[in-house]
Protein backbone atom coordinates (compact mmCIF):
# COMPACT_ATOMS: atom_id res chain seq x y z
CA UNK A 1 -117.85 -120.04 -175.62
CA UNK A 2 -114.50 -121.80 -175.21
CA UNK A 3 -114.95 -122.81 -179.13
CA UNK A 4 -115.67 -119.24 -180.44
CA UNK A 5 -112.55 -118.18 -178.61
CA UNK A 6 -110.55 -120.77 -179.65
CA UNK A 7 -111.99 -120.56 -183.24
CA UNK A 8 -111.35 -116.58 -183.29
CA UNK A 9 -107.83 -116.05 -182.14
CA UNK A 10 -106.60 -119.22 -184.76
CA UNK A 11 -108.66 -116.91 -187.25
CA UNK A 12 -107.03 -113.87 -186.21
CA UNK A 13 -103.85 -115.41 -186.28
CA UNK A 14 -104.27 -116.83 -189.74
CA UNK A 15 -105.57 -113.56 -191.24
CA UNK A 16 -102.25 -111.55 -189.34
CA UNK A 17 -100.01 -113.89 -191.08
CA UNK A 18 -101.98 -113.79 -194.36
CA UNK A 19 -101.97 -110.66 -194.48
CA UNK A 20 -98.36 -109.10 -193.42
CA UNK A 21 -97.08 -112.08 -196.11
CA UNK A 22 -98.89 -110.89 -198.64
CA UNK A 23 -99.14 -106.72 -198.73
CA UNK A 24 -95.71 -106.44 -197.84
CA UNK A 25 -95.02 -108.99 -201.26
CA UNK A 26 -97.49 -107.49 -203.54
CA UNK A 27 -95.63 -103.76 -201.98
CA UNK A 28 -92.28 -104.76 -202.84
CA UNK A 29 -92.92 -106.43 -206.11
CA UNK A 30 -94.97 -103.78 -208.14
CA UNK A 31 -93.74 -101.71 -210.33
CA UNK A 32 -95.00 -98.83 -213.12
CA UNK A 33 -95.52 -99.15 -216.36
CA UNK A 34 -92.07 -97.57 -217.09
CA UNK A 35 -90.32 -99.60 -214.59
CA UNK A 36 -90.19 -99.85 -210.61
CA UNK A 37 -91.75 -97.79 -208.03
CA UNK A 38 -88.72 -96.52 -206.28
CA UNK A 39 -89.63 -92.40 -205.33
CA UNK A 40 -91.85 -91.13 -202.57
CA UNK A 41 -93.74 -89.22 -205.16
CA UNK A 42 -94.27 -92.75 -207.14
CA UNK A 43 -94.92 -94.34 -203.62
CA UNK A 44 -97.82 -91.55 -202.42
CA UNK A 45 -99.66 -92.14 -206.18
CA UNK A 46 -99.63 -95.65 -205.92
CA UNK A 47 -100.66 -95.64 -202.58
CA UNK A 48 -103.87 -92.96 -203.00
CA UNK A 49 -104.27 -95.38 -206.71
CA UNK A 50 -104.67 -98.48 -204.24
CA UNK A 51 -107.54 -97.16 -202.18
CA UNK A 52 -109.53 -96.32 -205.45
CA UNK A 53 -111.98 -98.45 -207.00
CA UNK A 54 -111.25 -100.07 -209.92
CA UNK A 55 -113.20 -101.38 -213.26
CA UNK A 56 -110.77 -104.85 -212.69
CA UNK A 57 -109.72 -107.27 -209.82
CA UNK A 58 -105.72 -106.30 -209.95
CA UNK A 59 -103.73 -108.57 -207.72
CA UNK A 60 -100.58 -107.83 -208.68
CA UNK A 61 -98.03 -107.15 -211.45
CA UNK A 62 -94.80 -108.62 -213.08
CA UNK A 63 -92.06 -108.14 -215.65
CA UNK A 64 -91.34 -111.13 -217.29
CA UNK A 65 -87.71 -112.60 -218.59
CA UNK A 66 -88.86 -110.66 -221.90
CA UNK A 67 -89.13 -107.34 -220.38
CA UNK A 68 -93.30 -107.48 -221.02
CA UNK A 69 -95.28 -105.88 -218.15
CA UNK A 70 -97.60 -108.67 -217.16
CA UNK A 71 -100.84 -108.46 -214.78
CA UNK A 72 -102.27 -110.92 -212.36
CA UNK A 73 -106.50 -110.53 -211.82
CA UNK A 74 -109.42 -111.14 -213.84
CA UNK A 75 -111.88 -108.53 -215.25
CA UNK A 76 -114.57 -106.94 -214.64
CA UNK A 77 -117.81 -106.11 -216.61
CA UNK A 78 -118.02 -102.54 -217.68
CA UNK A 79 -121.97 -101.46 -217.97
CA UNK A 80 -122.17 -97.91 -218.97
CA UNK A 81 -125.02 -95.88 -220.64
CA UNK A 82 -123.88 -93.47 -223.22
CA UNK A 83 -125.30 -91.63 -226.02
CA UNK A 84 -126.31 -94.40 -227.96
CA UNK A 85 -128.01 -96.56 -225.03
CA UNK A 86 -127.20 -99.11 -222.46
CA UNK A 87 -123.18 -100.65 -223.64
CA UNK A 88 -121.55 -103.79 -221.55
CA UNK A 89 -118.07 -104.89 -222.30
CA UNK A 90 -115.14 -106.69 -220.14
CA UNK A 91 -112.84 -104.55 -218.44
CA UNK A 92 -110.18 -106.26 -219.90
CA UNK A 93 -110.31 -104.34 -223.42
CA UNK A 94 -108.68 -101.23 -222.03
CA UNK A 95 -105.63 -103.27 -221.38
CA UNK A 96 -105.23 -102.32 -217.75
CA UNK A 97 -104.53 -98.27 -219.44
CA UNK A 98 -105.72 -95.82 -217.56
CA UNK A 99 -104.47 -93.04 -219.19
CA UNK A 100 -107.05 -92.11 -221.66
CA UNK A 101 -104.85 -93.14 -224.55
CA UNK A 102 -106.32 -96.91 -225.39
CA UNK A 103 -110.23 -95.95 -226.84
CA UNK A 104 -112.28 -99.16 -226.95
CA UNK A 105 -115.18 -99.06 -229.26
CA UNK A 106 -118.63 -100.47 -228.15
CA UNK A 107 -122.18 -100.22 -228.99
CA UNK A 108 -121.64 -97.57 -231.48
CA UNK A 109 -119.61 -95.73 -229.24
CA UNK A 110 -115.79 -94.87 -228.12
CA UNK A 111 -114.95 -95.00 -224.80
CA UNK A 112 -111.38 -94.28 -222.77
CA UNK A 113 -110.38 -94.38 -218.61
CA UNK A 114 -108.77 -91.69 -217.15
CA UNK A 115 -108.43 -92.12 -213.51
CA UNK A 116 -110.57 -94.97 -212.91
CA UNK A 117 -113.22 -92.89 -214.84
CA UNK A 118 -114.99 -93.73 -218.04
CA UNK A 119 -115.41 -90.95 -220.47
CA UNK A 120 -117.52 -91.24 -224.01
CA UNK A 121 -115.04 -89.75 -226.51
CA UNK A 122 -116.64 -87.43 -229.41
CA UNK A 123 -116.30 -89.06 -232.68
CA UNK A 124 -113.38 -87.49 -234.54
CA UNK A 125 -111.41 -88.17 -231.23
CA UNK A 126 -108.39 -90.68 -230.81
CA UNK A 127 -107.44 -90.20 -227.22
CA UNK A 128 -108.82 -87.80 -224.48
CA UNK A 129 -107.40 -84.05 -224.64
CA UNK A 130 -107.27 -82.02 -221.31
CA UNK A 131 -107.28 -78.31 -220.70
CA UNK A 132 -105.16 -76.33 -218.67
CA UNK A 133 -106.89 -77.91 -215.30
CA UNK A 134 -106.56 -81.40 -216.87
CA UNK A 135 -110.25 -81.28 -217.32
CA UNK A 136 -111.63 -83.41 -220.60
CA UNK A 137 -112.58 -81.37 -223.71
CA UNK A 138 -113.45 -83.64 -225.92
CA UNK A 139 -115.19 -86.18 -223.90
CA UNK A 140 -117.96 -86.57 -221.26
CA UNK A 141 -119.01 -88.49 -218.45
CA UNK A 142 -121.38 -91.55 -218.72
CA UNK A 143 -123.92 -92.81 -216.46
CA UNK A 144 -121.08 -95.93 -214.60
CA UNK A 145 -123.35 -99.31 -213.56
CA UNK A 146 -120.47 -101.33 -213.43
CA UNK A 147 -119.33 -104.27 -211.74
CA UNK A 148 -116.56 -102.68 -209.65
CA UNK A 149 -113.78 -104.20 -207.15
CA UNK A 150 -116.34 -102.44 -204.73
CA UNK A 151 -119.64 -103.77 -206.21
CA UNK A 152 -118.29 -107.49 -206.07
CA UNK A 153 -116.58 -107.40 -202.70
CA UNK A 154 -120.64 -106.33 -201.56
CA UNK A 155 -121.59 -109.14 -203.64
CA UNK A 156 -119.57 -111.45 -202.07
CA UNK A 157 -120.31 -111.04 -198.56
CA UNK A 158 -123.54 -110.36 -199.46
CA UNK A 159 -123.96 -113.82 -200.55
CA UNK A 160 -121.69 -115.20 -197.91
CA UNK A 161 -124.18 -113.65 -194.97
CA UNK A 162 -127.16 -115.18 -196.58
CA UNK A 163 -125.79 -118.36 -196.74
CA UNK A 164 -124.14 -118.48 -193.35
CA UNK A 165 -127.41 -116.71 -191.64
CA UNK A 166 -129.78 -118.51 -193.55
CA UNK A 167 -128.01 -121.83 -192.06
CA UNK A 168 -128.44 -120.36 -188.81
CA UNK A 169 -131.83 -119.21 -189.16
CA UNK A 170 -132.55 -122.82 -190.43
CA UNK A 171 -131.02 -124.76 -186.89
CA UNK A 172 -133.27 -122.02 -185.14
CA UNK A 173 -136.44 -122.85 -186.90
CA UNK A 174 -135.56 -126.60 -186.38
CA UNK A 175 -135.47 -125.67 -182.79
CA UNK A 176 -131.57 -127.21 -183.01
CA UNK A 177 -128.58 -125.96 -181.02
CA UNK A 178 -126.05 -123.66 -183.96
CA UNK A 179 -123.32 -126.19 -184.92
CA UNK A 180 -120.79 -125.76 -186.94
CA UNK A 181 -120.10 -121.78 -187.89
CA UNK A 182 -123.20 -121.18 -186.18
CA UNK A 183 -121.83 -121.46 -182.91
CA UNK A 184 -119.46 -118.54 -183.83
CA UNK A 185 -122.41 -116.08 -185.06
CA UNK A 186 -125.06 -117.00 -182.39
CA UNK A 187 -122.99 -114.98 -179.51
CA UNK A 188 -122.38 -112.01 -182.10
CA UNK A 189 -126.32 -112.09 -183.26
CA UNK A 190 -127.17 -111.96 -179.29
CA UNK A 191 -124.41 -109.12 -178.79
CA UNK A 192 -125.78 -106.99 -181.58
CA UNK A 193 -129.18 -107.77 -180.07
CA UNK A 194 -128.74 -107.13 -176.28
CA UNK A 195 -126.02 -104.78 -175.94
CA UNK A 196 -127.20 -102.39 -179.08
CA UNK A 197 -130.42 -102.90 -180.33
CA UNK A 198 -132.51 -103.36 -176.78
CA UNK A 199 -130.77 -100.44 -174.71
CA UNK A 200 -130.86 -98.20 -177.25
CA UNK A 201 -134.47 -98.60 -179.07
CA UNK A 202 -136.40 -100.08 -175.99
CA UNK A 203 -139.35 -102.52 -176.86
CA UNK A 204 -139.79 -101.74 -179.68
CA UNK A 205 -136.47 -103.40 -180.97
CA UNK A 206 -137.14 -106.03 -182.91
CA UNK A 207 -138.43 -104.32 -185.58
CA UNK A 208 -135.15 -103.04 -186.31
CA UNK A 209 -132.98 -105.87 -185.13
CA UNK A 210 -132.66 -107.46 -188.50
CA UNK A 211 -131.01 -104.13 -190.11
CA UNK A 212 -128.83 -103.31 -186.80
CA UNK A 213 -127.50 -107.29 -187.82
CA UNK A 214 -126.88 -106.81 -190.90
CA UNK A 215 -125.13 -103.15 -191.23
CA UNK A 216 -123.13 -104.36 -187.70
CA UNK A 217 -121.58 -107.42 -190.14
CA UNK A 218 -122.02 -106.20 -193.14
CA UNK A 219 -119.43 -103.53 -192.11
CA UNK A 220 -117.18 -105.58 -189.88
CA UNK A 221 -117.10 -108.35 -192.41
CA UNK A 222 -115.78 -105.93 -195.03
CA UNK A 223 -113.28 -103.96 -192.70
CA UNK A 224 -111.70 -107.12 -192.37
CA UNK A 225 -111.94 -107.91 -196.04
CA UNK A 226 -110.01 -104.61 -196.75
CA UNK A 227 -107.27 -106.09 -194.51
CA UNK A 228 -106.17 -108.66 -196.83
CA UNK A 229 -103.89 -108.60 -199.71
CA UNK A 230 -106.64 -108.57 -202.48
CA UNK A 231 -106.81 -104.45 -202.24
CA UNK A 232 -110.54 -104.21 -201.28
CA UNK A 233 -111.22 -100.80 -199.96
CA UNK A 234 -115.57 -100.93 -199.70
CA UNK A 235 -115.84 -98.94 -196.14
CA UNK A 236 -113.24 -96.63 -197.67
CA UNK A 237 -115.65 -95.75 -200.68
CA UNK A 238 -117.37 -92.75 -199.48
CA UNK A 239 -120.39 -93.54 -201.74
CA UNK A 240 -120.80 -96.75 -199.80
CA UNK A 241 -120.72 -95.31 -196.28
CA UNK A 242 -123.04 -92.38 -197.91
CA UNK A 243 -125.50 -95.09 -198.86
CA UNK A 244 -125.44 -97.16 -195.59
CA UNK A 245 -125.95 -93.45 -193.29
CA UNK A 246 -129.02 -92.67 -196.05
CA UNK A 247 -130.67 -96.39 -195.07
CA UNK A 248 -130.55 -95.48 -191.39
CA UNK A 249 -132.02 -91.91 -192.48
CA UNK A 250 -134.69 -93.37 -194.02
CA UNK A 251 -135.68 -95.40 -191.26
CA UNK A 252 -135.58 -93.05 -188.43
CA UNK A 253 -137.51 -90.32 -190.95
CA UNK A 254 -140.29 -92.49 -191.64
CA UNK A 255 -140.82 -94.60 -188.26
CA UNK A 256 -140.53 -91.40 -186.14
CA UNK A 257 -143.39 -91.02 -183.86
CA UNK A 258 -145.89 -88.00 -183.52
CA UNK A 259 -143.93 -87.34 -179.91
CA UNK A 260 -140.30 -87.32 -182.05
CA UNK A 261 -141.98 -84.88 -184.78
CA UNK A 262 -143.43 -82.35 -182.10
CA UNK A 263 -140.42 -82.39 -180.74
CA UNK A 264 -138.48 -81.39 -183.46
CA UNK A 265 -140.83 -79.11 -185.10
CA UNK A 266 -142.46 -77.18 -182.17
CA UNK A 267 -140.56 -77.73 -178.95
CA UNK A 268 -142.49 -78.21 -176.40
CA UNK A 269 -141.67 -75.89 -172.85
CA UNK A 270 -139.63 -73.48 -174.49
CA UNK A 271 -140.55 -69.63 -175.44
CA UNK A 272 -142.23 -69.38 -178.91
CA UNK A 273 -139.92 -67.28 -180.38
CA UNK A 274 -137.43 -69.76 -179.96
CA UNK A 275 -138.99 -72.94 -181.43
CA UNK A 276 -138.71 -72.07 -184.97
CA UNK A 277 -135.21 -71.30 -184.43
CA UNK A 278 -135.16 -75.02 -182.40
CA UNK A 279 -137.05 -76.70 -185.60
CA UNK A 280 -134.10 -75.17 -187.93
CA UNK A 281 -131.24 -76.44 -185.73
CA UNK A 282 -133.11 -80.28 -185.16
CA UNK A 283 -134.02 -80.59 -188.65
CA UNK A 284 -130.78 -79.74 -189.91
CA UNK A 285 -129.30 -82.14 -187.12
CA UNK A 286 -131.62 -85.07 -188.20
CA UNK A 287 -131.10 -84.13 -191.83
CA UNK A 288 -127.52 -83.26 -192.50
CA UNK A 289 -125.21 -83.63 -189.50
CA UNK A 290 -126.49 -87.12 -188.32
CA UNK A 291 -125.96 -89.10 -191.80
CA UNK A 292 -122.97 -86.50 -192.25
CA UNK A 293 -121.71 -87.91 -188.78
CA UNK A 294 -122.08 -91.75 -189.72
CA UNK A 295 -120.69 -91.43 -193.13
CA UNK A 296 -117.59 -89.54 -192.46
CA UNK A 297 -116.37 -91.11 -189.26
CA UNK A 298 -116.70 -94.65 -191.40
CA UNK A 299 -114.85 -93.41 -194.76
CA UNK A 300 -112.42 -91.17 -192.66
CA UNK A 301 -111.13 -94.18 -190.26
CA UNK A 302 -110.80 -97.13 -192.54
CA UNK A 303 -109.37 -94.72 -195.87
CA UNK A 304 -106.90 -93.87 -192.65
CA UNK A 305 -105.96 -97.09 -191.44
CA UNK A 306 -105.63 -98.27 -195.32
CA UNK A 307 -103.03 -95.17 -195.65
CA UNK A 308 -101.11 -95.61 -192.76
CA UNK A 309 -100.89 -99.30 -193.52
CA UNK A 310 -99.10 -99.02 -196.92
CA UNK A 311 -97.10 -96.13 -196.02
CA UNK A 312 -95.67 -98.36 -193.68
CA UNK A 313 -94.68 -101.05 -195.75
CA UNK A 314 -93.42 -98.60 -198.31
CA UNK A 315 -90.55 -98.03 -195.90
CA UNK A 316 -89.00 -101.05 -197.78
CA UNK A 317 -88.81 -98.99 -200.68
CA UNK A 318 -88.32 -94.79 -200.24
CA UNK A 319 -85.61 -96.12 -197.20
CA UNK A 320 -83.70 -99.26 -199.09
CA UNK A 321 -80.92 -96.82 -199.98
CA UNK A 322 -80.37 -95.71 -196.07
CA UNK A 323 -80.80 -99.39 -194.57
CA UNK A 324 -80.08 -102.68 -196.01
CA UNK A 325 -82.47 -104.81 -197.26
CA UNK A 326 -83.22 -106.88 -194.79
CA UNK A 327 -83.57 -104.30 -191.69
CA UNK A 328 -85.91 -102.15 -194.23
CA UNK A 329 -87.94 -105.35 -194.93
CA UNK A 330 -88.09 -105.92 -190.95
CA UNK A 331 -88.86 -102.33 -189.97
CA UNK A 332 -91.79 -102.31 -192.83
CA UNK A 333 -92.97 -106.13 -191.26
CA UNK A 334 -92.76 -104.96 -187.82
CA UNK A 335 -94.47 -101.33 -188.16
CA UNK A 336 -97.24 -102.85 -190.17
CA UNK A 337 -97.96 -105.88 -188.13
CA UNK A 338 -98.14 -103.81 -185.13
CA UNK A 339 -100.43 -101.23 -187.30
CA UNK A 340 -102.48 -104.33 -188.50
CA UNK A 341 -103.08 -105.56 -184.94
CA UNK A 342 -104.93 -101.91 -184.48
CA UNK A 343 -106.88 -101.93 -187.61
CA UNK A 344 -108.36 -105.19 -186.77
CA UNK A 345 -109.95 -103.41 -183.53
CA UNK A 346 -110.45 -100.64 -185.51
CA UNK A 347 -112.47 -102.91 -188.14
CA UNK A 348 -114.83 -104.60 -185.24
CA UNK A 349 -115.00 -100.75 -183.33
CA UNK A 350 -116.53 -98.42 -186.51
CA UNK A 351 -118.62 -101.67 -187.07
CA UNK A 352 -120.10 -101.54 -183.93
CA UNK A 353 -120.04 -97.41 -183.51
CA UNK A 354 -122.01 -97.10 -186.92
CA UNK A 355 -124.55 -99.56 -185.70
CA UNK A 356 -124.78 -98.25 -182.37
CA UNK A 357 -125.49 -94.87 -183.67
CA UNK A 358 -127.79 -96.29 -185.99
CA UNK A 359 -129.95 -97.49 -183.00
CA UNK A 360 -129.44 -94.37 -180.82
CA UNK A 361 -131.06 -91.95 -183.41
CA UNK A 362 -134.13 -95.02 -184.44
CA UNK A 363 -134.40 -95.60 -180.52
CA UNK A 364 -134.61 -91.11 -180.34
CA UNK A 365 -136.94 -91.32 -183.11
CA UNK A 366 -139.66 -94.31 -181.78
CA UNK A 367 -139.64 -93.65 -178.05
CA UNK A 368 -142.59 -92.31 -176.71
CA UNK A 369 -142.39 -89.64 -174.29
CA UNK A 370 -144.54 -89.30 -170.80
CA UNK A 371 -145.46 -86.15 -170.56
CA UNK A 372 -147.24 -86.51 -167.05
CA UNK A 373 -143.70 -86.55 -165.30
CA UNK A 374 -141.19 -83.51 -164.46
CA UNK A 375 -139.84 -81.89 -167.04
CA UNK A 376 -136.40 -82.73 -165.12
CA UNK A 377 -136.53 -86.59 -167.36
CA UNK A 378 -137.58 -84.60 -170.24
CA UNK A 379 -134.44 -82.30 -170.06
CA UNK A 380 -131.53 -84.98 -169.58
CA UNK A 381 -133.21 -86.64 -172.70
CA UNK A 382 -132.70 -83.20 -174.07
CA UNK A 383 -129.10 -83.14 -173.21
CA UNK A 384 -128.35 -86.27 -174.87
CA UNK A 385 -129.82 -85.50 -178.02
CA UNK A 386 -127.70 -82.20 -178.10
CA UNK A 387 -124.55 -84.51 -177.56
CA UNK A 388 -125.40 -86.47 -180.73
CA UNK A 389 -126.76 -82.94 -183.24
């Protein structure tokens, strides 16, 4: 235990310094197209632009001795399914445009981005055209399977958890004590295990274990990733919290129990002419308002924190005429250190609230009741699934 704390505040340290080094450079040193970002209305697009997803990995950006804009990042493949059929190409050929103007031709096709969106142009078109509500009119949406920034931060970690779990799962099998990183994940994997998955699901827990482990780190893992000066922003996708709140619907849904389904559809102990009205309300709380709940509180908190962060650090810029350089640079540093210290609780807390959820509404779903005792047991149980719907 003594290790894993040592090993985690050195990490924590490290990742602090990483990160307040780094934002606060890639803040200060990136500019427009046209020239630097230097206005608060500049500031607030480049800000909601950073916590988009993106067809390319964009570190950061320079102007040369020249006066040529140069980027810093790698690309990204594009797969998209138009008209003509499934078309891949590197991100790179729109020349890091997003304005609709650069039209790359592929497969047969012509494609542009506008807004981090790909549109299939018609085929007398040269550039995208908007109306009056900056809606396309000669272009339409494709089907989008790219490789995001999103898709391969999930990669990523995805790949990083199966090799550091499948190490541990290995020292387990060989009946060894976790060395190495191990000895960092085996307290987490019991945490996750008796403080989540066992009070809140009951015996029948380790069924579900496995996917309470990996949501609980998937998550965390990435909250932290979003942290660092690379500009991930995963948890922050709504699609990808949206996805994660689906998987926990279709668990509870399908492993439900006849006691969780009677329940829910025909309430047992209360008037008839008030279970159907019951059924509505449960269904729509197990159907809607439950994912609803998980999603949103996930997207909402980390989009937040990701906000707050860089409008922070923007202080260097929208304030550098008001303060000198130096005490703008140390107000941004200190404000979004302190900030930083936050989001890192913030990163292991909606980890941990999204999994514990998770568990609460499979552990409603799979217990069993006993209807042989007072209804008094029956109606606190009650009361605690109205907290939750």
């Amino acid at each position: 235990m003594r290790v894993f704390k040592k090993s985690i505040d050195l990490a924590a340290t490290l990742f602090i310094l990483l990160f307040s080094i780094g934002v606060s450079a890639s803040a200060t040193s990136d500019e427009k197209e046209e020239g630097p970002i230097n206005t608060q209305e500049e500031v607030e697009g480049y800000i909601l632009h950073h916590i988009k997803d993106s067809h390319d990995f964009h570190l950061f950006s320079y102007t040369n001795d020249e006066g040529e804009r140069k980027h810093v990042g790698f690309p990204l493949p594009v797969i998209v399914w138009s008209s003509e059929g499934l078309v891949t190409f590197m991100s790179s050929r729109f020349h890091h445009d997003d304005s609709g103007h650069h039209i790359v031709e592929a497969g047969g096709t012509r494609f542009a981005k506008l807004h981090s969106k790909i549109y299939e142009l018609e085929s007398d078109a040269e550039e995208i055209k908007l109306d009056e509500e900056e809606h396309p009119v000669n272009a339409h949406k494709v089907l989008d399977f790219s490789i995001t920034k999103s898709v391969f931060g999930m990669l990523l970690i995805g790949i990083l958890m199966l090799v550091w779990f499948g190490g541990l799962a290995r020292q387990y099998k060989n009946k060894q004590i976790p060395t190495g990183f191990g000895r960092i994940l085996e307290p987490l994997v019991l945490y996750v295990r008796d403080e989540i998955a066992k009070p809140n699901i009951g015996h029948k827990y380790r069924q579900f274990t496995g996917y309470l482990l990996t949501v609980f780190f998937f998550i965390w893992i990435l909250n932290l990733l979003g942290l660092t000066p690379f500009g991930f922003n995963v948890t922050g996708q709504i699609a990808v919290t949206a996805a994660l709140a689906i998987f926990t619907l279709i668990i509870y849904t399908f492993k439900g129990n006849r006691d969780y389904w009677e329940h829910m559809l025909w309430m047992p102990g209360v008037p008839v002419l008030i279970r159907p009205v019951l059924a509505v309300i449960e269904l729509a709380g197990a159907f809607l308002i439950k994912p609803f709940s998980l999603l949103v509180r996930l997207f909402a908190n980390i989009s937040a924190g990701h906000i707050v962060v860089m409008s922070l650090i923007a202080i260097l810029i929208t304030m550098k005429s008001e303060l000198t350089v130096f005490g703008s640079g140390l107000l941004s540093f200190v404000l979004s250190l302190f900030i930083t210290l936050i989001e890192l609780l913030v990163a292991f807390l909606q980890a941990y609230i999204f999994t514990m959820l998770s568990a609460l509404f499979i552990g409603m779903a799979v217990a069993e009741h006993d209807h042989g005792h007072d209804h008094d047991e029956e109606s606190d149980a009650e009361e605690v699934r109205a907290d939750f719907i």
